[in-house]
C-alpha atoms as a PDB file:
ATOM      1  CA  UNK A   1      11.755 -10.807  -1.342  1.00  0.00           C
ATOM      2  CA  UNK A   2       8.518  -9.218  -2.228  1.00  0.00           C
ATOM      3  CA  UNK A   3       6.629 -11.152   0.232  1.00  0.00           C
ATOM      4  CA  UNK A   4       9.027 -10.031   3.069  1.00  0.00           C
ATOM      5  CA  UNK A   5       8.078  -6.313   1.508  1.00  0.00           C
ATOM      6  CA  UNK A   6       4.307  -7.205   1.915  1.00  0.00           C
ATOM      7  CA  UNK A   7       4.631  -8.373   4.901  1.00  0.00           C
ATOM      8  CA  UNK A   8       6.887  -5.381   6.649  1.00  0.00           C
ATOM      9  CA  UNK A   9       4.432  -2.840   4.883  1.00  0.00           C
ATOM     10  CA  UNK A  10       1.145  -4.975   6.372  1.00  0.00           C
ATOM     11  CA  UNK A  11       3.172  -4.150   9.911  1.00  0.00           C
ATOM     12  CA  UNK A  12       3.785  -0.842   9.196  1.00  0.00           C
ATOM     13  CA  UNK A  13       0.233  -0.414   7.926  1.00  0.00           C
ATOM     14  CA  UNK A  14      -1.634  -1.889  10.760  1.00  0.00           C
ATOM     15  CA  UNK A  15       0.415   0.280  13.184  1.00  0.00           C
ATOM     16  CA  UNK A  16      -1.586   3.220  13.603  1.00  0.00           C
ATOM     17  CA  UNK A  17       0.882   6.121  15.522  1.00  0.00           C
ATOM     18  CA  UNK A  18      -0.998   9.168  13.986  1.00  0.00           C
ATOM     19  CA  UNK A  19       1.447  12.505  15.478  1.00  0.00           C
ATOM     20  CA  UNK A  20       0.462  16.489  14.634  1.00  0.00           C
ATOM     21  CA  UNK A  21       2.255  17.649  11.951  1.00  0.00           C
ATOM     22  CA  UNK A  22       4.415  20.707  13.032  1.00  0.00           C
ATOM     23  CA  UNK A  23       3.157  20.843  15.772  1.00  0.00           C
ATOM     24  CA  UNK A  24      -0.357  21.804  14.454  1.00  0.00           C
ATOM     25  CA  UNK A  25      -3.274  20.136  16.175  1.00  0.00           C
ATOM     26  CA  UNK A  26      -5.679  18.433  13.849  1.00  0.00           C
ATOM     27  CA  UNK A  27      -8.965  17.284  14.116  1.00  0.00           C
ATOM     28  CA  UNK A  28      -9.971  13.787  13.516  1.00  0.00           C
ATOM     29  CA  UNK A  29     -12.565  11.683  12.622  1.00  0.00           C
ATOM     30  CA  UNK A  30     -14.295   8.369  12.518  1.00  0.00           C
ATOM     31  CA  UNK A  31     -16.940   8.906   9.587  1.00  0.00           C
ATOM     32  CA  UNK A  32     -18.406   6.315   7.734  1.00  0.00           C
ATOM     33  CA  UNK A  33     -16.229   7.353   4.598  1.00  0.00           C
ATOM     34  CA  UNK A  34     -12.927   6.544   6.896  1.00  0.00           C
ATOM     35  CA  UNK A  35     -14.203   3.017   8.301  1.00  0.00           C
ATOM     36  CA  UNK A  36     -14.578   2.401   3.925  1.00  0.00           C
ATOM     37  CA  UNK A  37     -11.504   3.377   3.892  1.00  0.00           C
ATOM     38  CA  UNK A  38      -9.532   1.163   6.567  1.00  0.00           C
ATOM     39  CA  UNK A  39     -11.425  -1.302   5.225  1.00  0.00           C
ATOM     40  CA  UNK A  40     -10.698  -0.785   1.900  1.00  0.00           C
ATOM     41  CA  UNK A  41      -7.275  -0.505   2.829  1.00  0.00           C
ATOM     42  CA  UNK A  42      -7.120  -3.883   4.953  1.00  0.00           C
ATOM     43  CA  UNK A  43      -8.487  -5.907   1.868  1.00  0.00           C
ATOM     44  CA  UNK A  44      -6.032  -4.607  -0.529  1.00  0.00           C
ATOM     45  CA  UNK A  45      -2.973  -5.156   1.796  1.00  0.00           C
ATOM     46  CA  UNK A  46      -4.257  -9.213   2.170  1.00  0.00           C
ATOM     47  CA  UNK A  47      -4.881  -8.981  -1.314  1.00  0.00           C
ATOM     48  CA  UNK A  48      -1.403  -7.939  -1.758  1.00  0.00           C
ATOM     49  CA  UNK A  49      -0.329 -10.808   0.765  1.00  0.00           C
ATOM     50  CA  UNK A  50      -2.116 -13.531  -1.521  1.00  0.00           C
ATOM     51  CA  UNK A  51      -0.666 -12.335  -4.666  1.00  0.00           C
ATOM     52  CA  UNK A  52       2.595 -11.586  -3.721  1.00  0.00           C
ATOM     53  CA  UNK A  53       2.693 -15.367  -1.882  1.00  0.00           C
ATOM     54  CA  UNK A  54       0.905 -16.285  -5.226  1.00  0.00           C
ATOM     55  CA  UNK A  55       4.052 -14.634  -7.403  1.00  0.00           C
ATOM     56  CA  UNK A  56       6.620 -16.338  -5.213  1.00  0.00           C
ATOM     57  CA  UNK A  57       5.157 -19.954  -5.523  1.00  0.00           C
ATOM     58  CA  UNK A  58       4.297 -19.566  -9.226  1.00  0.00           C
ATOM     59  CA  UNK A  59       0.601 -19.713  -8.832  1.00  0.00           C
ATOM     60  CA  UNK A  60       0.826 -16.242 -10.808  1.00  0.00           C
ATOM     61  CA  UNK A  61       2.731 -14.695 -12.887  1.00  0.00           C
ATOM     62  CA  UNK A  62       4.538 -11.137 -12.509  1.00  0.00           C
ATOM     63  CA  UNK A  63       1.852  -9.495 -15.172  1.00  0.00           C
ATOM     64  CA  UNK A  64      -1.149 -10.391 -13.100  1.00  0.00           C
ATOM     65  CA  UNK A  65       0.806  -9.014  -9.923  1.00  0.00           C
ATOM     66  CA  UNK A  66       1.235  -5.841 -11.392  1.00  0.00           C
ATOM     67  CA  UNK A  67      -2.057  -5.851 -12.886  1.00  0.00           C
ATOM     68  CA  UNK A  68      -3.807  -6.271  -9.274  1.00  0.00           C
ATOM     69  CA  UNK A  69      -1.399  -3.991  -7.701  1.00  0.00           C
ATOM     70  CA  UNK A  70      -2.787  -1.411  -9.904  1.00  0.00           C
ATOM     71  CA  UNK A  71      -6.242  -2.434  -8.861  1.00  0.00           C
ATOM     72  CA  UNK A  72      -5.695  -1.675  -5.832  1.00  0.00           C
ATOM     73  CA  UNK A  73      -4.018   1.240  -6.313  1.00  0.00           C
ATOM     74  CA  UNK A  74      -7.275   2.473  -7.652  1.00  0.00           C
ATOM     75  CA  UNK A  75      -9.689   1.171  -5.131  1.00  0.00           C
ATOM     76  CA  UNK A  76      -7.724   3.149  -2.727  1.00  0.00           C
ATOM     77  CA  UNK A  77      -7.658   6.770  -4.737  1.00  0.00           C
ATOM     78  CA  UNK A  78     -11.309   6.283  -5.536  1.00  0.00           C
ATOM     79  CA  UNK A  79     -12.161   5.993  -1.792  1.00  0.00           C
ATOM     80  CA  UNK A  80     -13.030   9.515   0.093  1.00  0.00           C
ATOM     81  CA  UNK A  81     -11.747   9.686   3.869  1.00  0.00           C
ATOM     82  CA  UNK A  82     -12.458  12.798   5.471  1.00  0.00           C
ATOM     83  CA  UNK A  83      -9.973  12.190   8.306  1.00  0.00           C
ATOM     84  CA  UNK A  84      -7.159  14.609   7.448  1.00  0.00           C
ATOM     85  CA  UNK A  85      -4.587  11.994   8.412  1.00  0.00           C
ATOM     86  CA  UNK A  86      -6.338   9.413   6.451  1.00  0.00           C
ATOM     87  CA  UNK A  87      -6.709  11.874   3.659  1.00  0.00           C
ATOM     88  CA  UNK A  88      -2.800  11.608   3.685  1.00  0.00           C
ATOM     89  CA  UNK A  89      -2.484   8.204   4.398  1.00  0.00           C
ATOM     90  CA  UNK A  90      -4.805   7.654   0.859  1.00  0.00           C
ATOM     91  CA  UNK A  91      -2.075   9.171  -1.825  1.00  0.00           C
ATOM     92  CA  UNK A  92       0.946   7.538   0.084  1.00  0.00           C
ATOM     93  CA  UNK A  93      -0.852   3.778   0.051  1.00  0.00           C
ATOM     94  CA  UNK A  94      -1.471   4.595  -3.645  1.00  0.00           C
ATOM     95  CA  UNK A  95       1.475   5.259  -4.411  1.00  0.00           C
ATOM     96  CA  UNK A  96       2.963   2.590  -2.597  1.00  0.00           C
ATOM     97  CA  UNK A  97       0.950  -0.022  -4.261  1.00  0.00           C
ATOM     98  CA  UNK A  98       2.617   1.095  -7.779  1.00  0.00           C
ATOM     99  CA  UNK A  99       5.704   0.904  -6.486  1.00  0.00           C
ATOM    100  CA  UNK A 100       4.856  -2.149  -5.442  1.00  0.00           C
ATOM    101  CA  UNK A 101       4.032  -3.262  -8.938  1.00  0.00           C
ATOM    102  CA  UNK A 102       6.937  -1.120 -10.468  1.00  0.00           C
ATOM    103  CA  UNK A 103       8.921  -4.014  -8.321  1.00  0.00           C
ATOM    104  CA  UNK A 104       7.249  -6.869  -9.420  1.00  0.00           C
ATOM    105  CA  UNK A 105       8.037  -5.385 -12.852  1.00  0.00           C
ATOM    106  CA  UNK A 106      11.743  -4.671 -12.546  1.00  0.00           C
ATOM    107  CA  UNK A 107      12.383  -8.039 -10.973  1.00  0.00           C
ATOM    108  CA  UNK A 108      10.369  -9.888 -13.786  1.00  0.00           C
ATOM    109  CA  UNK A 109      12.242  -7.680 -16.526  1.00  0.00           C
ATOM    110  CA  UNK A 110      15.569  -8.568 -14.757  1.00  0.00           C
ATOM    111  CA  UNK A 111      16.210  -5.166 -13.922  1.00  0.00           C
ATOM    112  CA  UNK A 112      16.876  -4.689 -10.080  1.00  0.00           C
ATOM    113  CA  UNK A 113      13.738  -4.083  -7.800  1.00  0.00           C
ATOM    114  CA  UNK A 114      15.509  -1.900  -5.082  1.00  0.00           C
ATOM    115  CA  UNK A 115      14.638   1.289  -5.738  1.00  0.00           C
ATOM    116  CA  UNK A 116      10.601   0.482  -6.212  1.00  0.00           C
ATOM    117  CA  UNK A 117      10.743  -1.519  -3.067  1.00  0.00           C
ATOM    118  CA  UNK A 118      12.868   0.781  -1.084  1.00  0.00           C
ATOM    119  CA  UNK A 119      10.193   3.981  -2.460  1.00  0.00           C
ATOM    120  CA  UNK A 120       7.087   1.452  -1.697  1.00  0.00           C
ATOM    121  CA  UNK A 121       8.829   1.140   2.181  1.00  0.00           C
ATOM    122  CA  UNK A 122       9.353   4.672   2.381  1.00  0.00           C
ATOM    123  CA  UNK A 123       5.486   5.369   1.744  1.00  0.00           C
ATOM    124  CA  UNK A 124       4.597   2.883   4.157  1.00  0.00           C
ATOM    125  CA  UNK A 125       6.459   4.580   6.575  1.00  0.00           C
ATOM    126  CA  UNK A 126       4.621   7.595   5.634  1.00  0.00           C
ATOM    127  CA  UNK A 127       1.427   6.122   6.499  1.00  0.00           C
END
C-alpha cells in the first residue's frame, strides 16, 4: 500500500501542469535556487521510493521510514525557490512527506493509515 502511495505521488510530482491562480498571472522563474529545488525534490521522492520498497520487503523497519520521511521533509523546507509556484509547491511536499510518515506510523501502530495517506495524496495533488 505505501509503495502504490509513493509511486502515484512520484506521478503526480513529476507532472508539472503549473495554472494562474484566480486568474492572476504570475511570473516565473528558473533560478538557480529552483533547479536546487527540483532537484532536491527528485532525490527525496526516489528516496521515498527505496524506503518505502525497503518497508514493504522488510529491509527496514517502520521507525527508520518515518525517521527518513522526516529527513526529507526538512531538506525540502530548508531549500529557498524563488519561483512563486515552487514557493507553494515547497510547504505542500513538506507536508506531504509527514503525512507520509504519519502513515507509516499508523500502519506500524495498527491504527489505520487512511487518513495520512489520503492527506499525503491530497498535497500531491496540490503540487
Amino acid at each position: 500500500m505505501c509503495a502504490a502511495v509513493v509511486l502515484g505521488l512520484s506521478f503526480l510530482i513529476g507532472t508539472p501542469q503549473a495554472a494562474p491562480a484566480g486568474g492572476v498571472a504570475t511570473t516565473h522563474t528558473c533560478s538557480a535556487a529552483d533547479k536546487q529545488f527540483l532537484l532536491t525534490v527528485s532525490s527525496n521522492m526516489e528516496q521515498l521510493q527505496y524506503w518505502s520498497d525497503s518497508l514493504q520487503s522488510g529491509d527496514a523497519t517502520p521507525a527508520v521510514v518515518i525517521k527518513q520521511a522526516h529527513a526529507e521533509s526538512e531538506q525540502v523546507a530548508v531549500t529557498g525557490p524563488t519561483d512563486p509556484s515552487l514557493q507553494t509547491a515547497r510547504s505542500l511536499l513538506r507536508k506531504m512527506f509527514l503525512e507520509y510518515g504519519a502513515a507509516v506510523k499508523a500502519r506500524a501502530l495498527g491504527s489505520p493509515p487512511g487518513i495520512h495517506v489520503r492527506n499525503a495524496y491530497t498535497l500531491a495533488n496540490g503540487v
